[in-house]
PDB file of N, CA and C in Angstrom:
ATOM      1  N   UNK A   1      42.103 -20.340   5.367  1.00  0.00           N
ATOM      2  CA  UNK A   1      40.984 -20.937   6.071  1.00  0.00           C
ATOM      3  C   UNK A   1      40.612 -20.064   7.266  1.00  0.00           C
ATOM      4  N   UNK A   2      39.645 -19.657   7.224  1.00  0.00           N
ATOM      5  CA  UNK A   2      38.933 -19.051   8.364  1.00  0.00           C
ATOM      6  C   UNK A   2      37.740 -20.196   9.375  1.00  0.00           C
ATOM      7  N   UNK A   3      37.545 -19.462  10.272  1.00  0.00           N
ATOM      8  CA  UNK A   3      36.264 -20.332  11.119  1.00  0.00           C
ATOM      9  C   UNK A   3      35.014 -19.599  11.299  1.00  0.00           C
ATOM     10  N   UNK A   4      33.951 -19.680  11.313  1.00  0.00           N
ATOM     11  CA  UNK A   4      33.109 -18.664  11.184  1.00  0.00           C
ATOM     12  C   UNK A   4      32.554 -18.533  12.477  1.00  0.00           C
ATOM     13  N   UNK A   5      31.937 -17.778  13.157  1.00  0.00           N
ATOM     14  CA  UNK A   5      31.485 -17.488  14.231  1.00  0.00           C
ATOM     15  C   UNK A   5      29.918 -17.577  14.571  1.00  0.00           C
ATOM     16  N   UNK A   6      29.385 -18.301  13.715  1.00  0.00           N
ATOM     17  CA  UNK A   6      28.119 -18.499  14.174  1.00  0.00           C
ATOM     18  C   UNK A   6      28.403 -20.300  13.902  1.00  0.00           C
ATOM     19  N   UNK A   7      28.427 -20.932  13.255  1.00  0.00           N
ATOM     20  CA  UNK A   7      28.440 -22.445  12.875  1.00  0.00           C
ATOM     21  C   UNK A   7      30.246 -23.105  13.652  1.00  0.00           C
ATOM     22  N   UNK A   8      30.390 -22.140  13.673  1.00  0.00           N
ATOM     23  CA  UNK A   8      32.192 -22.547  14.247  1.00  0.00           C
ATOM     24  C   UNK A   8      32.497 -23.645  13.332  1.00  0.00           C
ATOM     25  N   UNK A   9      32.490 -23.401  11.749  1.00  0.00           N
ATOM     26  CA  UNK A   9      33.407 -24.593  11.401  1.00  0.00           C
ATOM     27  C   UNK A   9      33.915 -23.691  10.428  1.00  0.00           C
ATOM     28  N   UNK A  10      35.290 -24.335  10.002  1.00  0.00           N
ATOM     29  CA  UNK A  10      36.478 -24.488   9.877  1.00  0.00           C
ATOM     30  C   UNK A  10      36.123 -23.946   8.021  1.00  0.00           C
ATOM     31  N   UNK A  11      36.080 -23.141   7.097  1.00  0.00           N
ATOM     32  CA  UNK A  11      35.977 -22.652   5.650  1.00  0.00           C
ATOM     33  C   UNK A  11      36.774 -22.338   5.261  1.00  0.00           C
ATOM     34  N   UNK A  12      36.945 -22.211   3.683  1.00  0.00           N
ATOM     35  CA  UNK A  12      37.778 -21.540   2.596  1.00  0.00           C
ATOM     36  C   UNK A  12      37.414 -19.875   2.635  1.00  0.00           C
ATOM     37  N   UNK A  13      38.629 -19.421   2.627  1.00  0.00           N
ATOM     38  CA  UNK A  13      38.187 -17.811   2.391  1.00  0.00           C
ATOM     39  C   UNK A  13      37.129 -17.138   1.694  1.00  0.00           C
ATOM     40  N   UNK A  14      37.000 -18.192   0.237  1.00  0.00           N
ATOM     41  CA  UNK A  14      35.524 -17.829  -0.821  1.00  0.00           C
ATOM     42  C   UNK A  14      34.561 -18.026   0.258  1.00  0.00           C
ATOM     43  N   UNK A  15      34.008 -18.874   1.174  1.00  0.00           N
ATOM     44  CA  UNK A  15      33.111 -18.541   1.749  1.00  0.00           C
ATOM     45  C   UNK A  15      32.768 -17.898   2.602  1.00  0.00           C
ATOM     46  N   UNK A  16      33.354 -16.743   2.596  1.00  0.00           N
ATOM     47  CA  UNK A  16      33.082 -15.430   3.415  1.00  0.00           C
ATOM     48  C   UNK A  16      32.925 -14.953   2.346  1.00  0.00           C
ATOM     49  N   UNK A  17      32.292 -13.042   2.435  1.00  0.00           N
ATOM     50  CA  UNK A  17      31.917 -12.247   1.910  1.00  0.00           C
ATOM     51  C   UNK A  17      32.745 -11.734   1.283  1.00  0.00           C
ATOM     52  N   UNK A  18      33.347 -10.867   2.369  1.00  0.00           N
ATOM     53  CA  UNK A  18      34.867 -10.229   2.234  1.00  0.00           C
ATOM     54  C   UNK A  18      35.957 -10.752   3.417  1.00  0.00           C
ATOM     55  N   UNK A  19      37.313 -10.137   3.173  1.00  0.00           N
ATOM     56  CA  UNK A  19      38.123 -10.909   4.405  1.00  0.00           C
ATOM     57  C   UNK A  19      38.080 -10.442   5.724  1.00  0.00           C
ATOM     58  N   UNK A  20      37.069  -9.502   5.447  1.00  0.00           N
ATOM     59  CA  UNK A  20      37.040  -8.957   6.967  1.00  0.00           C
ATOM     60  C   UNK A  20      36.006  -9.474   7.794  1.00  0.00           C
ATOM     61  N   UNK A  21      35.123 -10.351   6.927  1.00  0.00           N
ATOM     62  CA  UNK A  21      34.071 -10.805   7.420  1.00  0.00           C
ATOM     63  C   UNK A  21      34.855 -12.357   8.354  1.00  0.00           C
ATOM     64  N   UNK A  22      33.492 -12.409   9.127  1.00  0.00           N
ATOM     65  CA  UNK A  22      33.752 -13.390  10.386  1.00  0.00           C
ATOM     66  C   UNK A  22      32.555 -14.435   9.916  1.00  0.00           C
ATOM     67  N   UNK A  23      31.423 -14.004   9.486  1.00  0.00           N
ATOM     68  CA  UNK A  23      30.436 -14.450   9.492  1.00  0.00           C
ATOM     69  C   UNK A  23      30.358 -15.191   7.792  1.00  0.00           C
ATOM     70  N   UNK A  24      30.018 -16.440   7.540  1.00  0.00           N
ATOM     71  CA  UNK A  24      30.324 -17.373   6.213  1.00  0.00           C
ATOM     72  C   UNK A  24      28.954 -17.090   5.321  1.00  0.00           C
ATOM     73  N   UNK A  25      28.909 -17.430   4.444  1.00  0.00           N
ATOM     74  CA  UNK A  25      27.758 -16.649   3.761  1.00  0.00           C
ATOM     75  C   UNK A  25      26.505 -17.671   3.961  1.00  0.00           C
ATOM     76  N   UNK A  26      26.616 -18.765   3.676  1.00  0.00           N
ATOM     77  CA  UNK A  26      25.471 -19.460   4.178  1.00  0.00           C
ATOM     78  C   UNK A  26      24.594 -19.294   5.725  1.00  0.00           C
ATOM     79  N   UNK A  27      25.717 -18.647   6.822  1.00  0.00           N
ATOM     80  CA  UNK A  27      25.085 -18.245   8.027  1.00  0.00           C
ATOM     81  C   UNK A  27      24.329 -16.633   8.226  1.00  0.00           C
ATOM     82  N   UNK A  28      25.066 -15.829   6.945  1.00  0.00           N
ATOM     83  CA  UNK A  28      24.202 -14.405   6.580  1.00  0.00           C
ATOM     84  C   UNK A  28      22.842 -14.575   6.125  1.00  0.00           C
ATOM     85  N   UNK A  29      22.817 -16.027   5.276  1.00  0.00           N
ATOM     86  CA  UNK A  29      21.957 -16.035   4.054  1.00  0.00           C
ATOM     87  C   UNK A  29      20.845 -16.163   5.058  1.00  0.00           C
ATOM     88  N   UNK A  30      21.016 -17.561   6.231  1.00  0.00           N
ATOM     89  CA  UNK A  30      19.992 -18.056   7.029  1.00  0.00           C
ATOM     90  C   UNK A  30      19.370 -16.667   8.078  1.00  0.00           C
ATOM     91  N   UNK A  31      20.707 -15.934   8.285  1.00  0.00           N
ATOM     92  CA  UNK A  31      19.943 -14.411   8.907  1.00  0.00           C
ATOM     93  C   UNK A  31      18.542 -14.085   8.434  1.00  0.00           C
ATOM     94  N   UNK A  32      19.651 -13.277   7.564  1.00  0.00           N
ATOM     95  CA  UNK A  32      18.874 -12.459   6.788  1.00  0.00           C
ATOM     96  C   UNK A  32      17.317 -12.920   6.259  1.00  0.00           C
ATOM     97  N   UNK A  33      17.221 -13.873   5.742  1.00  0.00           N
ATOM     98  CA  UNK A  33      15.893 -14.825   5.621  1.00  0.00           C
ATOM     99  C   UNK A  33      15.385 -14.471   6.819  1.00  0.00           C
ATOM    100  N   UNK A  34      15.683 -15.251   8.013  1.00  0.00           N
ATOM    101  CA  UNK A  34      14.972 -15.102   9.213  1.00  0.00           C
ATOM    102  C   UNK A  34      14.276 -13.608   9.329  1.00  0.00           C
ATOM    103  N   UNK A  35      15.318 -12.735   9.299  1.00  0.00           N
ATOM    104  CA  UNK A  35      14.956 -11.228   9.948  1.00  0.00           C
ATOM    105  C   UNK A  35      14.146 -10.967   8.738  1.00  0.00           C
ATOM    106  N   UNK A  36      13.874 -10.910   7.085  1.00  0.00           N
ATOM    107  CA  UNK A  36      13.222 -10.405   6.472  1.00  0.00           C
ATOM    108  C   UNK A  36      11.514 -11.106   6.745  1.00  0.00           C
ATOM    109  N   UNK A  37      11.447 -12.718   7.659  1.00  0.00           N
ATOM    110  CA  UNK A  37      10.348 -13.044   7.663  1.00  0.00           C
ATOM    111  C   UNK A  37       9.757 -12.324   8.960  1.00  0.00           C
ATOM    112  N   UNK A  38      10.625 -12.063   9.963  1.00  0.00           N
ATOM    113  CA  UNK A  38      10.159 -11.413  11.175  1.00  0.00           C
ATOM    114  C   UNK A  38       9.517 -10.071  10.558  1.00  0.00           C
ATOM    115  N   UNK A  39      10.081  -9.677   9.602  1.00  0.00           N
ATOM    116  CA  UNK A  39       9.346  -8.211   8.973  1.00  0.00           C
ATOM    117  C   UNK A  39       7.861  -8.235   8.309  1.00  0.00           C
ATOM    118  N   UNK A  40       7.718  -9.244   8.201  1.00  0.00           N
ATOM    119  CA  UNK A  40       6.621  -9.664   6.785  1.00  0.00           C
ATOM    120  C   UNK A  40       5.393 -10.406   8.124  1.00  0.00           C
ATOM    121  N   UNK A  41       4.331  -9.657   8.521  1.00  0.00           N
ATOM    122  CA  UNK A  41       3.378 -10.427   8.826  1.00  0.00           C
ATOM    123  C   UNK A  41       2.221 -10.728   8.255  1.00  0.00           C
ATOM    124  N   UNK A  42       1.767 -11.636   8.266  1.00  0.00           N
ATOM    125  CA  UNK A  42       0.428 -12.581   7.839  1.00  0.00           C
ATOM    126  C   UNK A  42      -0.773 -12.071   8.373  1.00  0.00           C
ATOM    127  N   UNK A  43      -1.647 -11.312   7.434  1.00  0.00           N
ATOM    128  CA  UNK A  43      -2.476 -10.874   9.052  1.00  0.00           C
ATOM    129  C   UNK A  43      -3.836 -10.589   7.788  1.00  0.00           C
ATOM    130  N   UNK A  44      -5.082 -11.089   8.481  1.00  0.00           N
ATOM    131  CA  UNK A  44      -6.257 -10.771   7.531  1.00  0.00           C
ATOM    132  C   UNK A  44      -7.039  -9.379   8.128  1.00  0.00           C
ATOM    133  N   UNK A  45      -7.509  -8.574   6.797  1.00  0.00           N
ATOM    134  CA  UNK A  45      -7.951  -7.691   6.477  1.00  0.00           C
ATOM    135  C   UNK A  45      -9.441  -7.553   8.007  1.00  0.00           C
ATOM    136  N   UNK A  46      -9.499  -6.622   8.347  1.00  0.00           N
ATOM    137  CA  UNK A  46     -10.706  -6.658   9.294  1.00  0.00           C
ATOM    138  C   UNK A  46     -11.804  -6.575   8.158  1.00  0.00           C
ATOM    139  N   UNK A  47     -13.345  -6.684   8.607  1.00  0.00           N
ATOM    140  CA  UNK A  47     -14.442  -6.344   7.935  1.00  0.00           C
ATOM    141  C   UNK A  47     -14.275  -4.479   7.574  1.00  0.00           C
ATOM    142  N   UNK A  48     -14.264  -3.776   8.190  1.00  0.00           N
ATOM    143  CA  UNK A  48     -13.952  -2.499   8.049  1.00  0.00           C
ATOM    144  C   UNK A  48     -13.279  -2.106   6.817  1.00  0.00           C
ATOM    145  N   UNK A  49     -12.000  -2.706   6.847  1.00  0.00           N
ATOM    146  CA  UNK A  49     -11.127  -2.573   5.899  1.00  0.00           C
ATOM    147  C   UNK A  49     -11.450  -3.304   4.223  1.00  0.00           C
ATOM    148  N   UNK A  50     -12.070  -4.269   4.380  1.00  0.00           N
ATOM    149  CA  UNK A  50     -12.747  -4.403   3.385  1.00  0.00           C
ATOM    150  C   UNK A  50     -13.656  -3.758   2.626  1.00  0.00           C
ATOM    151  N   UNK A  51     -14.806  -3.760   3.522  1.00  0.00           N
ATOM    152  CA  UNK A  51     -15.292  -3.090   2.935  1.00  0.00           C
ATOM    153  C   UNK A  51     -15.163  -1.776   2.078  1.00  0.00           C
ATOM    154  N   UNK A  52     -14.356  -0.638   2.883  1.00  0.00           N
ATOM    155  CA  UNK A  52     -13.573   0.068   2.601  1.00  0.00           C
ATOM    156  C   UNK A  52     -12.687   0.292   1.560  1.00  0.00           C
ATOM    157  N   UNK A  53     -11.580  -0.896   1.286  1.00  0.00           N
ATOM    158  CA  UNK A  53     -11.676  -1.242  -0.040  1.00  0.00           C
ATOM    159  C   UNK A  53     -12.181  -1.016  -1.250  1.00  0.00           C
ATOM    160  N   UNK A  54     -13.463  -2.317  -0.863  1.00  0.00           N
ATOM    161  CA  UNK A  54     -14.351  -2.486  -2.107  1.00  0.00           C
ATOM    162  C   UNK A  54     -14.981  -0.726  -2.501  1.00  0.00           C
ATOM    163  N   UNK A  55     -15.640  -0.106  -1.370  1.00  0.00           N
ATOM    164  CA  UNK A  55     -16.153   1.426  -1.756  1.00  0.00           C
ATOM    165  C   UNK A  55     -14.728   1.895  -2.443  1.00  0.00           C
ATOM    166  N   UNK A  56     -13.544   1.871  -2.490  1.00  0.00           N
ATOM    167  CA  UNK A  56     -12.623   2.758  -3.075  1.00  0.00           C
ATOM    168  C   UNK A  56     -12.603   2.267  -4.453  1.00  0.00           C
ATOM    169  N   UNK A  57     -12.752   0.737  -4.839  1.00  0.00           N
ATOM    170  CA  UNK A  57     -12.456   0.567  -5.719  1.00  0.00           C
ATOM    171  C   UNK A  57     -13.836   1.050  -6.585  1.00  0.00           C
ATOM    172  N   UNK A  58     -15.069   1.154  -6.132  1.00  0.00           N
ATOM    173  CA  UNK A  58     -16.043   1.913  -7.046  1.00  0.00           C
ATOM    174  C   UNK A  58     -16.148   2.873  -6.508  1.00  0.00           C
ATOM    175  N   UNK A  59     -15.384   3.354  -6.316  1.00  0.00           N
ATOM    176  CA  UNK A  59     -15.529   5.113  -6.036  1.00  0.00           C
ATOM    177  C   UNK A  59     -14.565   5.222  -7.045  1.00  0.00           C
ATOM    178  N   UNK A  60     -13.455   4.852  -7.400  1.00  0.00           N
ATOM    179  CA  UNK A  60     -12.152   5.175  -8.646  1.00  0.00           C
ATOM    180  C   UNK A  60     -13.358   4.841  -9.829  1.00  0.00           C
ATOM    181  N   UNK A  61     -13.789   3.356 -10.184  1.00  0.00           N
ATOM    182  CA  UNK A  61     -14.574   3.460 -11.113  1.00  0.00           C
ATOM    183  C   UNK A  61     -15.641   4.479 -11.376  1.00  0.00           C
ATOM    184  N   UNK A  62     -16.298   4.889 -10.348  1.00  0.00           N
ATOM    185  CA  UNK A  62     -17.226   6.263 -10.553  1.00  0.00           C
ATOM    186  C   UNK A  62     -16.305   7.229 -11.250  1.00  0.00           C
ATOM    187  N   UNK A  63     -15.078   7.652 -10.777  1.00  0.00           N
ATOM    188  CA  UNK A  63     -14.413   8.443 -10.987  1.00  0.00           C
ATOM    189  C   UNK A  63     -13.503   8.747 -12.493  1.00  0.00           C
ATOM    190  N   UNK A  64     -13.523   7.653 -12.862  1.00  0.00           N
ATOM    191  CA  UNK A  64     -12.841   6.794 -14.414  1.00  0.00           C
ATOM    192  C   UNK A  64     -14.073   7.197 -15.172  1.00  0.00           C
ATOM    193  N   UNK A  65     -15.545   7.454 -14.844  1.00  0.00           N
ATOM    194  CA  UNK A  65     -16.719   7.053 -16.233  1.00  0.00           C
ATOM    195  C   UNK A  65     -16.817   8.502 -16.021  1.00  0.00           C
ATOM    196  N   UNK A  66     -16.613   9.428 -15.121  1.00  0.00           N
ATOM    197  CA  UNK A  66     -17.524  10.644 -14.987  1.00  0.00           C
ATOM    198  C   UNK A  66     -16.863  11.346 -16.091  1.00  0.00           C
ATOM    199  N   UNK A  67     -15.704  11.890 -16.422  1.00  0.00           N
ATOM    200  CA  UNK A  67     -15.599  12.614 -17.803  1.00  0.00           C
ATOM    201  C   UNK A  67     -16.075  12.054 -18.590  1.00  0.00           C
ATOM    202  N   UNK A  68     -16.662  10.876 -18.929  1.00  0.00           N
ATOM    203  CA  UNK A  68     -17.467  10.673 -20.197  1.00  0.00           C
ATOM    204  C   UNK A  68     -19.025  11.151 -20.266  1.00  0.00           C
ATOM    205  N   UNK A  69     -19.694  11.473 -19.373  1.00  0.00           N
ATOM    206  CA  UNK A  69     -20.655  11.737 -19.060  1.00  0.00           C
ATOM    207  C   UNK A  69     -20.975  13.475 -18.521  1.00  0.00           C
ATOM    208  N   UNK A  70     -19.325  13.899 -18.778  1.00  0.00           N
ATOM    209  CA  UNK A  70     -19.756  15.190 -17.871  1.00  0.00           C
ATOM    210  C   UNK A  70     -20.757  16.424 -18.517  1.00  0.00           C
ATOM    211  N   UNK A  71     -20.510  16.755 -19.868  1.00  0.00           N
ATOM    212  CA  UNK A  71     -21.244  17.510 -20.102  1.00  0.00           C
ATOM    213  C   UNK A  71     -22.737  17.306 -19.774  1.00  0.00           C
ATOM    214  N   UNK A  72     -23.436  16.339 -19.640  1.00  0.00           N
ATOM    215  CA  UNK A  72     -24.724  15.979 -18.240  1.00  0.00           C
ATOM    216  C   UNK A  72     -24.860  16.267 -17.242  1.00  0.00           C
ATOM    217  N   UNK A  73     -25.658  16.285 -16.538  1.00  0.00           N
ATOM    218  CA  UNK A  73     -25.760  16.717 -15.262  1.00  0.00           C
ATOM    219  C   UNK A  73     -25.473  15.179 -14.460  1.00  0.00           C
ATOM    220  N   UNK A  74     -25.425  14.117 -15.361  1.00  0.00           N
ATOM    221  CA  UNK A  74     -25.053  12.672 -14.794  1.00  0.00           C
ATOM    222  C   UNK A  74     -23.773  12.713 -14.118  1.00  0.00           C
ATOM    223  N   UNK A  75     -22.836  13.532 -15.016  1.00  0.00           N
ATOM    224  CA  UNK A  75     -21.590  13.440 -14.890  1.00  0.00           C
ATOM    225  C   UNK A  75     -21.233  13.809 -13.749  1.00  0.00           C
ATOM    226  N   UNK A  76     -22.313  14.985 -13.645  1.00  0.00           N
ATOM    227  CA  UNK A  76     -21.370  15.900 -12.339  1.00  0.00           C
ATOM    228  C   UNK A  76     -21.814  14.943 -11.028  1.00  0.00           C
ATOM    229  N   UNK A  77     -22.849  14.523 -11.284  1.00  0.00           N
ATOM    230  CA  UNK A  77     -23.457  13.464 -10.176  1.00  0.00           C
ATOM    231  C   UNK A  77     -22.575  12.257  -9.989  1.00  0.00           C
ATOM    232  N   UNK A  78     -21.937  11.680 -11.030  1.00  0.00           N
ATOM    233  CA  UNK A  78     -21.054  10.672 -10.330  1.00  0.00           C
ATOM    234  C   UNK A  78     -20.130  11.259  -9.866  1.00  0.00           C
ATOM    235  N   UNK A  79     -19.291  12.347 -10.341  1.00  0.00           N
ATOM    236  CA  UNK A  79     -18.419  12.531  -9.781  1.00  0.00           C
ATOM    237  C   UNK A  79     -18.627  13.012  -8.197  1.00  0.00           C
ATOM    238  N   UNK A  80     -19.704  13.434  -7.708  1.00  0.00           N
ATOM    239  CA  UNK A  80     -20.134  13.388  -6.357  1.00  0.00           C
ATOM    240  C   UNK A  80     -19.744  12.200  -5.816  1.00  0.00           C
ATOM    241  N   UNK A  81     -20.567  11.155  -6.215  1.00  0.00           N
ATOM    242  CA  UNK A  81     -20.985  10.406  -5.948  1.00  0.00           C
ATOM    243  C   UNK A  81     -19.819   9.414  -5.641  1.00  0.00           C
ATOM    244  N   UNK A  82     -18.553   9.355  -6.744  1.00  0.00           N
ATOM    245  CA  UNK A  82     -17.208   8.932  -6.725  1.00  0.00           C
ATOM    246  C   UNK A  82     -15.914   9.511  -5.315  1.00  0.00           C
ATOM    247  N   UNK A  83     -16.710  11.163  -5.261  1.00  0.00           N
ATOM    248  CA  UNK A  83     -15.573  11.573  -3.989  1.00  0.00           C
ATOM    249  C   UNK A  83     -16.544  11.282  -2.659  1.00  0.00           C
ATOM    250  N   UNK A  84     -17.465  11.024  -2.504  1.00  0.00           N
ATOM    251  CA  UNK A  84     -18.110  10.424  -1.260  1.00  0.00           C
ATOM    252  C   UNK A  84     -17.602   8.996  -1.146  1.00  0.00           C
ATOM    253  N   UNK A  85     -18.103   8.121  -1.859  1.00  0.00           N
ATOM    254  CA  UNK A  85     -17.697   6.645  -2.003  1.00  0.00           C
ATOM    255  C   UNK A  85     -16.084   6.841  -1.573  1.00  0.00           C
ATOM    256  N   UNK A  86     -15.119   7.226  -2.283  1.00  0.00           N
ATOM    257  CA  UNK A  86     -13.996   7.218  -1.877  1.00  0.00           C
ATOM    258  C   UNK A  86     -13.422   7.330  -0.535  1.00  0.00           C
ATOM    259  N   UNK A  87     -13.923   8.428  -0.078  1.00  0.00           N
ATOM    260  CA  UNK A  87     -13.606   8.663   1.294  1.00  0.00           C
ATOM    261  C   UNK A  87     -13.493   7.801   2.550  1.00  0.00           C
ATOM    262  N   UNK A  88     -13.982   6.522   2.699  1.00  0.00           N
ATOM    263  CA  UNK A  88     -14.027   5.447   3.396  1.00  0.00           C
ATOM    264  C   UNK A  88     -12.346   5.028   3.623  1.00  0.00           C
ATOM    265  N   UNK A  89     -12.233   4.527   2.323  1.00  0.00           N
ATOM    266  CA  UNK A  89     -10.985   3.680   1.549  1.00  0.00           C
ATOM    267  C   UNK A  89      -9.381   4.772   2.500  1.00  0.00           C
ATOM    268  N   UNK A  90      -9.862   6.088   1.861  1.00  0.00           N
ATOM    269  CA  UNK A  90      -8.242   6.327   2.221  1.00  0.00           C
ATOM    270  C   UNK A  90      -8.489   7.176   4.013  1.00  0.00           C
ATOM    271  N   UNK A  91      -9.758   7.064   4.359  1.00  0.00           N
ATOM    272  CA  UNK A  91      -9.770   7.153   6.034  1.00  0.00           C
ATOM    273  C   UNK A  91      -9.365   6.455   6.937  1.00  0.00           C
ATOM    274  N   UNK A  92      -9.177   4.954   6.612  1.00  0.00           N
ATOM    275  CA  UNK A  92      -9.322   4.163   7.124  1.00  0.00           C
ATOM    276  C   UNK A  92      -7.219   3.899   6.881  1.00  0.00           C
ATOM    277  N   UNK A  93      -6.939   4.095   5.542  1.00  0.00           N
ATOM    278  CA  UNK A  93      -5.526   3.700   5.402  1.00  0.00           C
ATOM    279  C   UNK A  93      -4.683   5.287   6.065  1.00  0.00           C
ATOM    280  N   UNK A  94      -5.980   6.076   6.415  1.00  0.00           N
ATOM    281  CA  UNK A  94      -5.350   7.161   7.126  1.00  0.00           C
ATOM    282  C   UNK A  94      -4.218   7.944   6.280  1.00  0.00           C
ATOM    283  N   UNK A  95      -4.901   8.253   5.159  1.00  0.00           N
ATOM    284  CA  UNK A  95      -4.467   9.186   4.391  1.00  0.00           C
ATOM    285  C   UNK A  95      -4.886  10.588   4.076  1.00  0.00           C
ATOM    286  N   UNK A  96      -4.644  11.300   5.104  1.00  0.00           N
ATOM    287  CA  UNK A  96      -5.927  12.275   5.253  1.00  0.00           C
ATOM    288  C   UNK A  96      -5.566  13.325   4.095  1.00  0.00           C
ATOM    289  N   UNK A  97      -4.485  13.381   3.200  1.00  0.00           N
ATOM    290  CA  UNK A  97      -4.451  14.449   2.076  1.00  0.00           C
ATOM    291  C   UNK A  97      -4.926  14.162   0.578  1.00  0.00           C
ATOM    292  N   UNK A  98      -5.300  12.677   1.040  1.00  0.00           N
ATOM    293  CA  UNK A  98      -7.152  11.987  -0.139  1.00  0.00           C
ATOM    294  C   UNK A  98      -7.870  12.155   0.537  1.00  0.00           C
ATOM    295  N   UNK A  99      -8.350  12.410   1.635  1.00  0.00           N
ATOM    296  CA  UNK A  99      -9.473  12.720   2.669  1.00  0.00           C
ATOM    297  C   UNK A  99      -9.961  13.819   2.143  1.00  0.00           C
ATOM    298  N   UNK A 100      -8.950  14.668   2.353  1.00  0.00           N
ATOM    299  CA  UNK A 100      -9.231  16.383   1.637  1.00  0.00           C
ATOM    300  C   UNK A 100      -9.756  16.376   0.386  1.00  0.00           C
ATOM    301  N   UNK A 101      -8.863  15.954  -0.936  1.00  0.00           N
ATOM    302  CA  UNK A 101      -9.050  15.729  -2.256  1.00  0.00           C
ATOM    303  C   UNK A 101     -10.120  15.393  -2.475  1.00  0.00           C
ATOM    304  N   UNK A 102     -10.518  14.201  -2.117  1.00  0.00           N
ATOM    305  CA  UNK A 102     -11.890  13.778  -1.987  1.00  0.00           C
ATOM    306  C   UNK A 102     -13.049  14.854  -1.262  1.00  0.00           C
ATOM    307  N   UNK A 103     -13.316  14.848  -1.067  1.00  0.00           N
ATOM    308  CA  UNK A 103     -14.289  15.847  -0.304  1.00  0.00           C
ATOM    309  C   UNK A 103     -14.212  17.418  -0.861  1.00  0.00           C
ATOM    310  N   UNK A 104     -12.843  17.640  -1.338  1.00  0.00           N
ATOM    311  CA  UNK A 104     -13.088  18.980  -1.963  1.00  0.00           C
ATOM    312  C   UNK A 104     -13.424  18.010  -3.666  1.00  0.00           C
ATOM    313  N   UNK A 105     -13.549  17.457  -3.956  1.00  0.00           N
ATOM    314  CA  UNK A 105     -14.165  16.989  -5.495  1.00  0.00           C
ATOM    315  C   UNK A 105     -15.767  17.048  -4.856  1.00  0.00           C
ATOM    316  N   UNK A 106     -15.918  16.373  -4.180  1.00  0.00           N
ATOM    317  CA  UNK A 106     -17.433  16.089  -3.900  1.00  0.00           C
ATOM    318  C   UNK A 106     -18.036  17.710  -3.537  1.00  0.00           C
ATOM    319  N   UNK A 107     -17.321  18.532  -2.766  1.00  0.00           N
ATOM    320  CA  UNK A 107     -17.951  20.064  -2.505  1.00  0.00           C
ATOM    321  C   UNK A 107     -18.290  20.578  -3.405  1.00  0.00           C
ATOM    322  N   UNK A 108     -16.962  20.655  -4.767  1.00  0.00           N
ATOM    323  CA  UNK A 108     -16.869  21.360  -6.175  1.00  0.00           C
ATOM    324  C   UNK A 108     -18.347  21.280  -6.623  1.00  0.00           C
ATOM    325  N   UNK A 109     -18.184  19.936  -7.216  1.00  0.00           N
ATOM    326  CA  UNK A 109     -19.419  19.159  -7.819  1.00  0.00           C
ATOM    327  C   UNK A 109     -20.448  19.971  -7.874  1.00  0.00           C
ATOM    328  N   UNK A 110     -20.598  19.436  -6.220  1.00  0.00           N
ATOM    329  CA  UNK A 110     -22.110  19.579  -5.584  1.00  0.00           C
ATOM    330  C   UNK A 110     -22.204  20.939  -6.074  1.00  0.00           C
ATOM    331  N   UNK A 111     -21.528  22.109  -5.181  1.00  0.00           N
ATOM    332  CA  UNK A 111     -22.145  23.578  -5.545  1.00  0.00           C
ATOM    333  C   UNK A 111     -21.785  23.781  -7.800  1.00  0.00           C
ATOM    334  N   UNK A 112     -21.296  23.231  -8.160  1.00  0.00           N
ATOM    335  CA  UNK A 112     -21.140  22.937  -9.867  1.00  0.00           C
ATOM    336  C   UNK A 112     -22.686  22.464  -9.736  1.00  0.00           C
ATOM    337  N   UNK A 113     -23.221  21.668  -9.707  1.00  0.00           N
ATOM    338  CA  UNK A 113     -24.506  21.154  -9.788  1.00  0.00           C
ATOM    339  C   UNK A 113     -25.622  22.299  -9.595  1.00  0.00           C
ATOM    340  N   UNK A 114     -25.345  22.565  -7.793  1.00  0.00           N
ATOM    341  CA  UNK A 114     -26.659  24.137  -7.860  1.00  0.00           C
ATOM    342  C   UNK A 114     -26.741  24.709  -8.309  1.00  0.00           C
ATOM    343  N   UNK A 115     -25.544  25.367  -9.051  1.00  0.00           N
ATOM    344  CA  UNK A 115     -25.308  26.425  -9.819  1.00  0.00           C
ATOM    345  C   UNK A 115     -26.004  26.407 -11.254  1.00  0.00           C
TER     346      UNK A 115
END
């Protein structure tokens, strides 16, 4: 029988972890819960970020149709059109090595197009 040091009552050895432990497992369990909710916050999306979003998610769809279309000059146009749109989405999640990606697709394109 051990005593545990957070509830101070009086247990069977099974309810510890190991025997070196002080702490009973039902008083880890209630921790640990606690500290994983202190980690986890609740928090709504700004307008910014939404929006932002939504442009990434049709900027990927631009980006998904344009090889079907590429031998067109359509094609090469969405795919412009897909690395502009994009660029919002991963600025904002501050990913600046899709920042790049993006924008060098949309440069390609474009001078692919004048050409």
């Amino acid at each position: 029988m051990k005593k545990c040091n957070k509830c101070q009552k009086t247990k069977q050895n099974s309810k510890f972890l190991t025997d070196n432990k002080k702490t009973c497992k039902k008083c880890e369990y209630r921790f640990k819960q606690r500290f994983l909710r202190l980690l986890v916050h609740d928090r709504r999306l700004s307008a910014t970020e939404r929006i932002a979003g939504r442009l990434g998610y049709m900027g990927t769809a631009f980006m998904m149709m344009s090889p079907h279309l590429l031998p067109d000059k359509i094609g090469m146009i969405t795919y412009i059109i897909a690395g502009v749109i994009s660029i919002p989405q991963v600025f904002v999640a501050k990913q600046w090595n899709l920042v790049a990606v993006n924008l060098n697709v949309a440069i390609a394109y474009i001078i692919l197009y004048l050409t």
